[in-house]
Protein backbone atom coordinates (compact mmCIF):
# COMPACT_ATOMS: atom_id res chain seq x y z
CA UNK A 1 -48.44 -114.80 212.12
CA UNK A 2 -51.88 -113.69 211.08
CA UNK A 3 -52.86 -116.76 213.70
CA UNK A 4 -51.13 -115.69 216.45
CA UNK A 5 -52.56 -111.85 215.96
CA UNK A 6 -56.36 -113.84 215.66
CA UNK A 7 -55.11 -115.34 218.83
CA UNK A 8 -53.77 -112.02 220.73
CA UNK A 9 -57.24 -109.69 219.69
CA UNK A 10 -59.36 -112.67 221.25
CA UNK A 11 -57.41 -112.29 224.99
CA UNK A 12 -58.69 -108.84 224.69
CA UNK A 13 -56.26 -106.90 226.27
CA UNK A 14 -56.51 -103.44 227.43
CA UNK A 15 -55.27 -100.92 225.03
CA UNK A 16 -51.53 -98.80 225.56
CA UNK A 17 -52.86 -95.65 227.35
CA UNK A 18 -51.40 -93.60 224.36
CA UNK A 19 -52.81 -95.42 221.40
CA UNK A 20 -55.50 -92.83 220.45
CA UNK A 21 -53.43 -89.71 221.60
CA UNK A 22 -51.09 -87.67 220.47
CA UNK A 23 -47.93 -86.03 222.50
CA UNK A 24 -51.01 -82.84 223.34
CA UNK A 25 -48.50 -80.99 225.91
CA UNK A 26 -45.86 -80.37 222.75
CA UNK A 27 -48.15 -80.85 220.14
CA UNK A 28 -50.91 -78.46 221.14
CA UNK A 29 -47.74 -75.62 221.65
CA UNK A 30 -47.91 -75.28 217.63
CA UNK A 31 -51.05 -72.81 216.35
CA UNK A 32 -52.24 -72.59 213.26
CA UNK A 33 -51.10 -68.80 211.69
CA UNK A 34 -50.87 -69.44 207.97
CA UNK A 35 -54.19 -67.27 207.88
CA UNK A 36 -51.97 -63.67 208.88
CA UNK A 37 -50.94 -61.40 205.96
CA UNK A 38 -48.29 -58.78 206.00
CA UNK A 39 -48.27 -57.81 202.70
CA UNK A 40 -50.14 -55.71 200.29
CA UNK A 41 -52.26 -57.55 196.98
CA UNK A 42 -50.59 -58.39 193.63
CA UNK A 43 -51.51 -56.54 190.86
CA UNK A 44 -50.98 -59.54 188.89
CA UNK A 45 -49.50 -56.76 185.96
CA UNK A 46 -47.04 -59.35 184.32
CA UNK A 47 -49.78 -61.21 182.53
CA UNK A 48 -51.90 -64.53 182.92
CA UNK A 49 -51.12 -68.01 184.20
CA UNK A 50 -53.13 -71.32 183.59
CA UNK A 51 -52.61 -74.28 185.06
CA UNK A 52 -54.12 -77.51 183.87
CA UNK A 53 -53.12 -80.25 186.69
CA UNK A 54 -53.03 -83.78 186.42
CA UNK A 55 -52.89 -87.02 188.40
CA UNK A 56 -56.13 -87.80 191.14
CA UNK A 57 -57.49 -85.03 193.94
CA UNK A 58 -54.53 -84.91 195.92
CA UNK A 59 -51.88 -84.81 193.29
CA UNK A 60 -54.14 -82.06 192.06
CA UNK A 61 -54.61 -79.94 195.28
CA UNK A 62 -50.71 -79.78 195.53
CA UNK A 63 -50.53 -78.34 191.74
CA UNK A 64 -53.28 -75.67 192.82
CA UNK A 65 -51.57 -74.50 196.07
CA UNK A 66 -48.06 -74.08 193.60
CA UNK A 67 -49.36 -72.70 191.07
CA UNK A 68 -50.92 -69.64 193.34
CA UNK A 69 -47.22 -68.93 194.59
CA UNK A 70 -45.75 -69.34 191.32
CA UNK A 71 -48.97 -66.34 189.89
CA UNK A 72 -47.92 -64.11 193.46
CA UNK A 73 -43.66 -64.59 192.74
CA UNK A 74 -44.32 -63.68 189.17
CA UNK A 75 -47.28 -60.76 189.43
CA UNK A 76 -49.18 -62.21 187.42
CA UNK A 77 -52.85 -63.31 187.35
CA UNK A 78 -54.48 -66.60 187.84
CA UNK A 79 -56.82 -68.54 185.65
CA UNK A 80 -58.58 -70.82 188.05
CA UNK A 81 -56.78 -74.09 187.56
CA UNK A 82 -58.14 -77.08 184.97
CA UNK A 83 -57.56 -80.46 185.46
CA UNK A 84 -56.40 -83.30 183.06
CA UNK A 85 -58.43 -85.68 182.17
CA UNK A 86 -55.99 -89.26 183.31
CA UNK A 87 -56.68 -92.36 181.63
CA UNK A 88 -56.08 -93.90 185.35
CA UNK A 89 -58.44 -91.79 187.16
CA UNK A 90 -60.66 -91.41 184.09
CA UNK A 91 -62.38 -88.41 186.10
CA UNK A 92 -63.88 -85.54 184.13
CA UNK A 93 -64.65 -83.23 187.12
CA UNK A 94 -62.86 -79.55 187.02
CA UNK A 95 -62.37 -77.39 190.07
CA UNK A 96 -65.65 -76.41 190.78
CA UNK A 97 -66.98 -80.18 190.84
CA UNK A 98 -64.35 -80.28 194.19
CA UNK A 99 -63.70 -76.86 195.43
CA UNK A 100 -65.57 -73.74 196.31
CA UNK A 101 -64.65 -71.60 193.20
CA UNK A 102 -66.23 -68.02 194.77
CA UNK A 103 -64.42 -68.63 198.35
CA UNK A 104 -61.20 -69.84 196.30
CA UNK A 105 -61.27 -66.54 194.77
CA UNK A 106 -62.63 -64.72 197.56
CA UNK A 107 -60.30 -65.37 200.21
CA UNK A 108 -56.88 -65.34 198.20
CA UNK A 109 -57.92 -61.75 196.58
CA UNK A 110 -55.28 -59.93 199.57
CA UNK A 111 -52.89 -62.31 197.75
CA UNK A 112 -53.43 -62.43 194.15
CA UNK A 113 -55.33 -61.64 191.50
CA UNK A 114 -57.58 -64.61 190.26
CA UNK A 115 -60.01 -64.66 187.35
CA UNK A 116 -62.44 -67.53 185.90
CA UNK A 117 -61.08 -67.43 182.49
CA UNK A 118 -58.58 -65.29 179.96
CA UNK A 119 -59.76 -62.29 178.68
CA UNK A 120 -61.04 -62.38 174.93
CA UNK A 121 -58.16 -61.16 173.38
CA UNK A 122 -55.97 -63.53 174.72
CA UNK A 123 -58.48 -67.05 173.83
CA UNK A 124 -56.99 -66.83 170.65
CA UNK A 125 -53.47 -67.51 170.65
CA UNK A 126 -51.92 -70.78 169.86
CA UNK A 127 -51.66 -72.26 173.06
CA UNK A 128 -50.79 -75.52 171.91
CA UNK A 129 -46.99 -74.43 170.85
CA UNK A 130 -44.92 -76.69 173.14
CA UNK A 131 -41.83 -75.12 175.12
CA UNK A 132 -38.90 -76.47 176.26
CA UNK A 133 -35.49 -76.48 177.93
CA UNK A 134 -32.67 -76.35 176.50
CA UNK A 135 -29.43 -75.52 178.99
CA UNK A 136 -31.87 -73.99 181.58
CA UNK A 137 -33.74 -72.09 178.79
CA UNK A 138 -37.07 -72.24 177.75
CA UNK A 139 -37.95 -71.77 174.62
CA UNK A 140 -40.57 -69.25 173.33
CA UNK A 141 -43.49 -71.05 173.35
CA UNK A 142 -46.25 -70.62 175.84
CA UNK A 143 -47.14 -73.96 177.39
CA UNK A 144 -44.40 -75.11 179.47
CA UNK A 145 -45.01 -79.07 180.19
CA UNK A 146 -43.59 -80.83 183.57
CA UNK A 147 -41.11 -82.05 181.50
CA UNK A 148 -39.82 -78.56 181.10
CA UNK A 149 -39.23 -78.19 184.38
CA UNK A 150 -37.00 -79.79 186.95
CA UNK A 151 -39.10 -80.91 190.18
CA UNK A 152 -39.23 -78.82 193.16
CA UNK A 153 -37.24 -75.92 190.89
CA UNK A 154 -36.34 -73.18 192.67
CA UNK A 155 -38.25 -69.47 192.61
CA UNK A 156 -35.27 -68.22 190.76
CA UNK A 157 -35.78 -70.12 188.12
CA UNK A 158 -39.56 -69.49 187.37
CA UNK A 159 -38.17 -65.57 187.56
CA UNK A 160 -35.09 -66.38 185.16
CA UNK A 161 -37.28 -68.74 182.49
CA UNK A 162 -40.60 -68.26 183.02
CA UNK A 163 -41.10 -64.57 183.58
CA UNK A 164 -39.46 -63.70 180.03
CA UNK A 165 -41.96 -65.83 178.47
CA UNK A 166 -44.90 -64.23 180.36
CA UNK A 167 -43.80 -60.74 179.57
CA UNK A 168 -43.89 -61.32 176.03
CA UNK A 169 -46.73 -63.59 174.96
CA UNK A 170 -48.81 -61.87 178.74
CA UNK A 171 -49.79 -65.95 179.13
CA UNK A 172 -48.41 -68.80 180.24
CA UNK A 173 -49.77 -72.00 180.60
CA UNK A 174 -48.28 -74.67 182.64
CA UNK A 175 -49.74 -78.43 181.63
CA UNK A 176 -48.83 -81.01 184.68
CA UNK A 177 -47.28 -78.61 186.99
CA UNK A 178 -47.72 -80.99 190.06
CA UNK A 179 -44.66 -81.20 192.29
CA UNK A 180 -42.79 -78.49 190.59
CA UNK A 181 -41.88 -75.61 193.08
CA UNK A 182 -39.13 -76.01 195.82
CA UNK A 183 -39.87 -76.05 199.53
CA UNK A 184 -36.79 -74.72 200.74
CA UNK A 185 -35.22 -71.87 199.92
CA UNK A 186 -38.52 -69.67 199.46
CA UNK A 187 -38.90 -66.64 200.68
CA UNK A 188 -41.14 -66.86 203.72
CA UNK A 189 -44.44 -64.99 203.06
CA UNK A 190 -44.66 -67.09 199.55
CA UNK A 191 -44.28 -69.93 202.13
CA UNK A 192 -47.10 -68.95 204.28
CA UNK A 193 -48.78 -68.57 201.20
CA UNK A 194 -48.89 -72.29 200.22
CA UNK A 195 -49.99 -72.84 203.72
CA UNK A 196 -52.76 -70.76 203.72
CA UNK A 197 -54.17 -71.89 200.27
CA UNK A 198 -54.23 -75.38 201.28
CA UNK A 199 -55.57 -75.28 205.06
CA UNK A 200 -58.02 -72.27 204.07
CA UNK A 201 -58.64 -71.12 201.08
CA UNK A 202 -59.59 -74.88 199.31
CA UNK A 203 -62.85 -75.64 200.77
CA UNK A 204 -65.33 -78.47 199.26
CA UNK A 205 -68.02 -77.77 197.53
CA UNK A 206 -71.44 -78.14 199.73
CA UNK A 207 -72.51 -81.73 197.85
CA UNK A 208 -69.32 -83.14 198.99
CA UNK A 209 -69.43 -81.24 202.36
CA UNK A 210 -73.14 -82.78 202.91
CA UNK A 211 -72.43 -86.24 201.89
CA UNK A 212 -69.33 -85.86 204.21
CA UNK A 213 -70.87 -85.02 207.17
CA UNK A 214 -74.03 -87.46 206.68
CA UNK A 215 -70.74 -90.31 206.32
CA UNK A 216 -68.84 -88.63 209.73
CA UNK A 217 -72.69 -89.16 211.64
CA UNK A 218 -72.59 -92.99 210.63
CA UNK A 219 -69.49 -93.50 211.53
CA UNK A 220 -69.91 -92.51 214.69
CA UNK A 221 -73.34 -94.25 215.48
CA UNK A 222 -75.26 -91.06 215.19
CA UNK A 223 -73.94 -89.82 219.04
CA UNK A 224 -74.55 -86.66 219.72
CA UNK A 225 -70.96 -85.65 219.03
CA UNK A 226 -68.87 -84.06 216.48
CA UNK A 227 -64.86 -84.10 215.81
CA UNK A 228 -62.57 -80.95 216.39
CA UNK A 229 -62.17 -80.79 212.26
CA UNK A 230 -66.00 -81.27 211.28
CA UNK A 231 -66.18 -77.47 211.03
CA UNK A 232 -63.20 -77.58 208.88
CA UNK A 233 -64.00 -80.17 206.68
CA UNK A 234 -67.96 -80.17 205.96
CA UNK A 235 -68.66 -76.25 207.27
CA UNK A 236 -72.52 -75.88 208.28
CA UNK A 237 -73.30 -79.17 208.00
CA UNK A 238 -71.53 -79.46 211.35
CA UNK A 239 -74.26 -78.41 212.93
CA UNK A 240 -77.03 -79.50 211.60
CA UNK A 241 -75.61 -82.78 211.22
CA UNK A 242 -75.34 -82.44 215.54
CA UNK A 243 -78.78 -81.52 216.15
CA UNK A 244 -80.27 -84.37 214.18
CA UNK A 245 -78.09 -87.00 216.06
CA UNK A 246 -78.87 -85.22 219.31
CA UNK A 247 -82.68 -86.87 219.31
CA UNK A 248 -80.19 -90.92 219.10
CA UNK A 249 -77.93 -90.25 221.95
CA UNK A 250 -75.86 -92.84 222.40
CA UNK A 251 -72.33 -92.45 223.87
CA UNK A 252 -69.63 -91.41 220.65
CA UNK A 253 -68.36 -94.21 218.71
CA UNK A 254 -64.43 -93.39 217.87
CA UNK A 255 -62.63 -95.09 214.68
CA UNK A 256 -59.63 -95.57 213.23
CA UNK A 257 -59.33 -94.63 209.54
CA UNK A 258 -56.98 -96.53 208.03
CA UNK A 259 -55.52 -95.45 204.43
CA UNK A 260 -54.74 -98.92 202.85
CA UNK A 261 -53.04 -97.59 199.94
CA UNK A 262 -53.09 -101.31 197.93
CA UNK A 263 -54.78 -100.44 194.96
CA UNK A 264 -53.56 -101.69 191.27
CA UNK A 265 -51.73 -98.45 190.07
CA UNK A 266 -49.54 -98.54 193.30
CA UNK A 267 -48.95 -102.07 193.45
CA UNK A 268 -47.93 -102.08 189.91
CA UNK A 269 -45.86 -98.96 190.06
CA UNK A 270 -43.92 -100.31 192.89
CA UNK A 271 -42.56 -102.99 191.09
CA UNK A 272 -42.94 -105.53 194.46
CA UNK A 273 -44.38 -109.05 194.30
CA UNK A 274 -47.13 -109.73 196.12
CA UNK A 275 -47.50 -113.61 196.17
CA UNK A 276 -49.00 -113.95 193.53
CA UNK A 277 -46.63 -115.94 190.77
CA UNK A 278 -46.33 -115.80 187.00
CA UNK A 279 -50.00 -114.63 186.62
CA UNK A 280 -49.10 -111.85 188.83
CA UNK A 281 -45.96 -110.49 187.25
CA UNK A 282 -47.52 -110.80 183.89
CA UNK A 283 -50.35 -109.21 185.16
CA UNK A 284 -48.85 -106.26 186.36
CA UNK A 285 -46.22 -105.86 183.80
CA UNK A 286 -49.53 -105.39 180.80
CA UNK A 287 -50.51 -102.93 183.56
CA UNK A 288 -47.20 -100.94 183.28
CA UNK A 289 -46.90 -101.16 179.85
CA UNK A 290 -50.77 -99.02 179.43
CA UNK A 291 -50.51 -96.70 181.95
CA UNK A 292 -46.13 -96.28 182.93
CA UNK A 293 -44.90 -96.79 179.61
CA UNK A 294 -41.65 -95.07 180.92
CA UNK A 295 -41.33 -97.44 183.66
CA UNK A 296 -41.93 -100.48 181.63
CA UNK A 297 -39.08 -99.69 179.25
CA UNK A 298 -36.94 -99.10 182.27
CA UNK A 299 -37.98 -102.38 183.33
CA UNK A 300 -36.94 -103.38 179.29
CA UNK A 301 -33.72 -101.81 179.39
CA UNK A 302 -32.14 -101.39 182.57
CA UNK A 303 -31.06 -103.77 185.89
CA UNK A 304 -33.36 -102.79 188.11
CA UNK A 305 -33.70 -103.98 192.26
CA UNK A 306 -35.30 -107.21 192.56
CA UNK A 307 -38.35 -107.38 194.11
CA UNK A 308 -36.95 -108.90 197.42
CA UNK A 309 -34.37 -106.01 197.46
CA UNK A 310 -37.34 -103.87 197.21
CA UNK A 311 -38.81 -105.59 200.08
CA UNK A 312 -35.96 -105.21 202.30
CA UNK A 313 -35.46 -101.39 202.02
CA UNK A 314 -38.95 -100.88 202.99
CA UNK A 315 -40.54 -99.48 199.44
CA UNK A 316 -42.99 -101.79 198.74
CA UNK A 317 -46.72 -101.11 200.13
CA UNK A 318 -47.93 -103.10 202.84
CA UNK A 319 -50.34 -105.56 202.16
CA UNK A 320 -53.64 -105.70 203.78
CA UNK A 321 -52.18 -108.63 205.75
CA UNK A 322 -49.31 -106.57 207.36
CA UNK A 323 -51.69 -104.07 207.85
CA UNK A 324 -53.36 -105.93 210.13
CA UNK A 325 -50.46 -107.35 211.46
CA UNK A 326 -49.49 -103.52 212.62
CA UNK A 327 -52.61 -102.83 213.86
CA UNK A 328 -52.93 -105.97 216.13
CA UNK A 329 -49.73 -105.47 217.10
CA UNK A 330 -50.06 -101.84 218.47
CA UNK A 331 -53.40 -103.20 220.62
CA UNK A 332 -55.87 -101.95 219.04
CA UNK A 333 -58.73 -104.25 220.23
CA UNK A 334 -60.96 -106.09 218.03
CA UNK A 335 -64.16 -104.25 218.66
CA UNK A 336 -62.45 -101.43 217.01
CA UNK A 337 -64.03 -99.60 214.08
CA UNK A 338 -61.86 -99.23 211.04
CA UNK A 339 -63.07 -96.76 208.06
CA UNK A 340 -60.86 -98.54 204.99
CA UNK A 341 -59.78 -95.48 202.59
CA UNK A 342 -59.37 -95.69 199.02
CA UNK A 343 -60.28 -97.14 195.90
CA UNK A 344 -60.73 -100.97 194.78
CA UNK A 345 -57.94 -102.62 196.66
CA UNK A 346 -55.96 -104.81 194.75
CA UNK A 347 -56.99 -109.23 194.20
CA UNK A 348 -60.72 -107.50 195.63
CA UNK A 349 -62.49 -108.90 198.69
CA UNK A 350 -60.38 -111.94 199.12
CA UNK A 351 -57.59 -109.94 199.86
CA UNK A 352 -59.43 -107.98 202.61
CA UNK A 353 -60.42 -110.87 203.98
CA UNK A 354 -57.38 -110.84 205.98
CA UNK A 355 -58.28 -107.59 208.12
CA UNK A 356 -62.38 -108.46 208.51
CA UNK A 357 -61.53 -111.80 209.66
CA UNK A 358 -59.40 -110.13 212.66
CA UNK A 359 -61.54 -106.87 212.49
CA UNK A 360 -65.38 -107.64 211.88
CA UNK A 361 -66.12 -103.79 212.57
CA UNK A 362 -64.26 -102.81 209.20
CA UNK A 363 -66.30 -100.50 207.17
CA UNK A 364 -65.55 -98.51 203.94
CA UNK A 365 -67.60 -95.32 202.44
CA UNK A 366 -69.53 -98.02 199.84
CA UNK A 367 -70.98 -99.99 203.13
CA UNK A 368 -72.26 -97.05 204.80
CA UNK A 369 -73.72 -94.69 202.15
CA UNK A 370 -76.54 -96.26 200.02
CA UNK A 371 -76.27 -96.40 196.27
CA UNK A 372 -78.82 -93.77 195.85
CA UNK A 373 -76.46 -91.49 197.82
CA UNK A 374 -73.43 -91.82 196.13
CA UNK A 375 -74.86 -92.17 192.83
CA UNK A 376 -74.06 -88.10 192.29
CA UNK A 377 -70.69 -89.05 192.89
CA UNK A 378 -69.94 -92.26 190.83
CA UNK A 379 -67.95 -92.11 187.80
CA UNK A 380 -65.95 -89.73 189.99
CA UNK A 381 -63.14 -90.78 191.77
CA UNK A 382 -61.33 -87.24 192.49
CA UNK A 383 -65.32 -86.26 194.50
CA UNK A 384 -64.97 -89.91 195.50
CA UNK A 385 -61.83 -89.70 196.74
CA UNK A 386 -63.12 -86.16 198.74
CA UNK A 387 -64.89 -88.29 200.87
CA UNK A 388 -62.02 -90.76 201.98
CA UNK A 389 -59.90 -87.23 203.03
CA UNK A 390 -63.13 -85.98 205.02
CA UNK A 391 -63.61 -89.66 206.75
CA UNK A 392 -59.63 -90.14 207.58
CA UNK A 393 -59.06 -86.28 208.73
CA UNK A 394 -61.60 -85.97 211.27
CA UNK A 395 -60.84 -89.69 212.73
CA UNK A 396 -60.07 -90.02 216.27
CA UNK A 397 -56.77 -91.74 214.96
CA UNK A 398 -55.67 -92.03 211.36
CA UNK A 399 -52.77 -94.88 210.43
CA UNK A 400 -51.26 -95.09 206.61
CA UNK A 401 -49.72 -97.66 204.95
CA UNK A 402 -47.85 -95.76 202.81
CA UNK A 403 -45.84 -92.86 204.12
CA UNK A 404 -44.96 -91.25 200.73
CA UNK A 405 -49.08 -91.68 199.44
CA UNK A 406 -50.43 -87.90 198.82
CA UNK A 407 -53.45 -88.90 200.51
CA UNK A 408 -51.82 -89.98 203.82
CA UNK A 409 -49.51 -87.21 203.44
CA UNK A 410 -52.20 -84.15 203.16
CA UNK A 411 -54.30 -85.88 205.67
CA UNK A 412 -51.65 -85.76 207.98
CA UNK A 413 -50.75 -82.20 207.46
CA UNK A 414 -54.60 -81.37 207.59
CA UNK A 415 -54.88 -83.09 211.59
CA UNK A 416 -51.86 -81.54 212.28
CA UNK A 417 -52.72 -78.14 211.41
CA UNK A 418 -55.97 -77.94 212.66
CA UNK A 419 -56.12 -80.65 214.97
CA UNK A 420 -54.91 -78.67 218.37
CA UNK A 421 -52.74 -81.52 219.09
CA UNK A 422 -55.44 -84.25 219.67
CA UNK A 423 -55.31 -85.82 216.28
CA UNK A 424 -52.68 -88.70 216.53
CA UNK A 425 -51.18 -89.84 213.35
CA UNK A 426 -49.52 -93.77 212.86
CA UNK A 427 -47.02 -93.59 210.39
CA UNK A 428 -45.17 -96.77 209.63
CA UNK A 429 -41.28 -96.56 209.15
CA UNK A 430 -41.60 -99.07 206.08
CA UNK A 431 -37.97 -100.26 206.08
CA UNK A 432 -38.18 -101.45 210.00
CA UNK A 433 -41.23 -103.24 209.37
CA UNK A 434 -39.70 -104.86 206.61
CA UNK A 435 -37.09 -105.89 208.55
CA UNK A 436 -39.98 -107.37 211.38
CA UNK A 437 -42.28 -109.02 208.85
CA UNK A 438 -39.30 -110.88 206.87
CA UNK A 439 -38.86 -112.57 210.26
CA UNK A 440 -42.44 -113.18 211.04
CA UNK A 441 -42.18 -117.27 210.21
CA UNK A 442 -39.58 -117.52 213.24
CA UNK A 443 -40.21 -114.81 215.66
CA UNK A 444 -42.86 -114.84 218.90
CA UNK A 445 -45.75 -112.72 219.00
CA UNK A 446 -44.54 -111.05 222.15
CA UNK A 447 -41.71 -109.94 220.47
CA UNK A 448 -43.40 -109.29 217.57
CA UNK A 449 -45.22 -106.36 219.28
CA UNK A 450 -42.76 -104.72 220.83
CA UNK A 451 -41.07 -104.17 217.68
CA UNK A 452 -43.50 -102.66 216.10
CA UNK A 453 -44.61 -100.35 218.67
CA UNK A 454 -41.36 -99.29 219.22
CA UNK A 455 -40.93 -98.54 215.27
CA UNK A 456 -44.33 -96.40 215.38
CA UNK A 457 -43.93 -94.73 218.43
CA UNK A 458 -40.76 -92.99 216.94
CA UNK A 459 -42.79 -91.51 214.17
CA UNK A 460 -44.73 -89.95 217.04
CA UNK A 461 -41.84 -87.43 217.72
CA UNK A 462 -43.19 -84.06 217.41
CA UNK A 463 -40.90 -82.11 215.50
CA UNK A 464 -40.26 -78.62 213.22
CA UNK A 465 -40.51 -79.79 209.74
CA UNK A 466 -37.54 -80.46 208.42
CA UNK A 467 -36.00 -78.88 205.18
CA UNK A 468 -37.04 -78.94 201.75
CA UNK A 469 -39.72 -81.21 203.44
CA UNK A 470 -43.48 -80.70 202.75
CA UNK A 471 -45.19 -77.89 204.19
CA UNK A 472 -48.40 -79.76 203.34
CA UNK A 473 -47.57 -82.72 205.34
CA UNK A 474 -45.18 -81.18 208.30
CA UNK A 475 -46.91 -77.61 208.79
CA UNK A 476 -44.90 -77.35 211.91
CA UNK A 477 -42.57 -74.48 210.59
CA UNK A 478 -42.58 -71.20 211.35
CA UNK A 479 -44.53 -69.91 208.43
CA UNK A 480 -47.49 -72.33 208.32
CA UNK A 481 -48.13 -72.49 212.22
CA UNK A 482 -46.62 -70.26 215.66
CA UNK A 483 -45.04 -72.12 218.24
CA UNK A 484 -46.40 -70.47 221.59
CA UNK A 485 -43.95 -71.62 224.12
């Protein structure tokens, strides 16, 4: 198959007219309005929460954004957030290594309270006593774990079991806390809420927004041009970066960012084979066994799908191969440049191989930055991984691999929210592909194609986000952005 896409992207074809758009007429309808307040400030009276979030930047930015609804239901203050130290991400940087701490604070003051650390007389309690539930009740320690609470619980239950807890001991420190607050039901100004954290209030800090926009200019072959999210994403470097390219000319250079979400923690957690044999499985299963010790003894202990059952049902990342295979089939021409998103992709360079061969203008953040510039950001994959979300939101088009990847979801969100309708997203419906690429030994290239398209131009439905879905990934909802028609 890879053959017969080599053989398609050398006829050259013209592209489908709506390859690099977006549905503008009902996509440019929705405004973003997460920004409007009707309400007065919380006191934050009830005491103090902390937060100390875990898992990689985006994992992270989600725990943030809950956490500030959580401090607003309960009227309580907020201790800007900490984050875990993960013997996967192995990534010592804390809030302010990411975000602008004073604008954090700043902007979210008409919402809640926030403060940079507990007040003396609180340091000294034992915040290592561990709570817990037992038949919906938490116990009366004062770090509540996110094994304490059920994901996506509901508001009523932070006000039934957490509340007590901050009343008495005036702190309460939640360790994890990633995916732990309901979308749906929540009252709809804490909704806007979570909206207007995440699209305004969490801004990078100026090394990240600098090295961003200096990696947005090469991408584009230093034209004198700039995206419709530059302003969002690396602030006044927008404009200097502009006037320094102006002097090049040049006519703009648009890319694809691509989010090949392939590297070893995902491929391992998946539990998929990847062609690789014995070696492989073993490989993988010492990987489990370190870092998803819960998941290996499932693996121990229980009948779980086989890898080909996997396969069939769509849940096992695509490969770089049938990444290419998806783009080739949706025309995207050869001469197209690709920014590659992420960390070190799984069986290295070899396994790239697949998409250079077919796509020699294939670039990643390491190929265009210099060691010298991202040496302040080495040893950091959460700052590192910064980067990747400026480069894939302010694309001309952005296409994941991996629908349910935080990454790919935010990103989305982020273009859809700001991007006025002119920010077209590709995102793969998994199980139909799996369905197309089981066949690829047997079925024409011709008919190849159409399948595809017609499986990724259904996910380019505009639609109001659906319930209990993600705000941060389908903003379209009344409380995150207005629909003007």
């Amino acid at each position: 198959m890879l053959a017969l896409a080599a053989h398609a992207l050398a006829e050259n074809k013209r592209e489908p007219k709506d390859l690099w758009q977006e549905p503008f007429v009902e996509a440019s309808a929705w405004i973003p309005c997460a920004d409007q307040r009707n309400w007065d400030p919380s006191g934050g009276k009830n005491g103090y929460i902390m937060v100390t979030a875990n898992g990689g930047m985006n994992q992270q930015r989600v725990a943030v954004c809950n956490a500030v609804v959580v401090a607003r239901l309960l009227n309580s203050t907020l201790v800007v957030p900490k984050f875990m130290y993960s013997s996967v991400w192995r990534d010592v940087s804390q809030f302010s290594d990411i975000y602008q701490e004073e604008h954090f604070i700043n902007y979210l003051t008409p919402d809640i309270r926030i403060v940079k650390e507990l007040p003396e007389e609180l340091r000294s309690l034992d915040l290592e006593a561990i709570a817990t539930v037992r038949d919906n009740d938490i116990s009366n320690g004062d770090q509540v774990t996110d094994v304490d609470i059920r994901k996506e619980s509901k508001p009523s239950f932070y006000l039934k079991n957490i509340l007590p807890i901050l009343l008495k001991n005036r702190v309460v420190h939640f360790i994890g806390f990633g995916n732990r607050l309901a979308f749906d039901p929540i009252p709809f100004q804490l909704q806007r809420l979570r909206c207007r954290c995440n699209f305004h209030a969490l801004q990078f800090v100026p090394k990240i927004q600098q090295t961003g926009a200096l990696l947005l200019q090469r991408l584009r072959k230093r034209a004198s041009h700039h995206g419709p999210l530059d302003h969002c994403l690396v602030g006044p470097y927008t404009k200097s970066n502009v006037e320094e390219t102006r002097a090049h000319g040049g006519k703009p250079s648009r890319y694809l960012a691509l989010h090949l979400r392939f590297e070893i923690d995902m491929v391992a957690h998946s539990l998929c084979e990847y062609g690789g044999g014995e070696e492989e499985r073993k490989s993988l299963e010492a990987y489990r066994e370190i870092h998803f010790p819960a998941l290996a003894l499932l693996e121990r202990t229980k009948r779980l799908p086989s890898p080909a059952a996997l396969r069939s049902e769509g849940l096992c990342p695509l490969t770089p191969e049938e990444a290419v295979l998806m783009l080739a089939a949706l025309g995207f021409n050869r001469k197209t440049h690709i920014f590659v998103a992420g960390a070190s992709i799984y069986g290295g360079q070899p396994r790239l191989a697949a998409l250079t061969s077919l796509y020699p203008n294939l670039v990643t953040k390491e190929k265009l930055l210099s060691a010298t510039e991202l040496e302040p950001f080495s040893n950091f994959s959460s700052q590192l991984a910064a980067l990747d979300f400026i480069a894939c939101t302010a694309a001309d088009a952005f296409a994941m691999t991996d629908s349910g990847s935080q990454l790919s979801s935010l990103v989305a969100g982020y273009r859809t929210y700001n991007g006025g309708g002119r920010m077209p997203t590709i995102r793969p419906n998994k199980r139909r592909l799996a369905a197309i690429f089981m066949k690829n030994s047997t079925i024409e290239w011709k008919v190849f194609e159409q399948r595809v398209r017609k499986a990724v131009r259904q996910t380019k439905h505009i639609f109001e986000r659906p319930i209990a879905r993600s705000v941060y990934r389908f903003p379209r909802c009344k409380e995150c952005m207005c629909l003007t028609e």
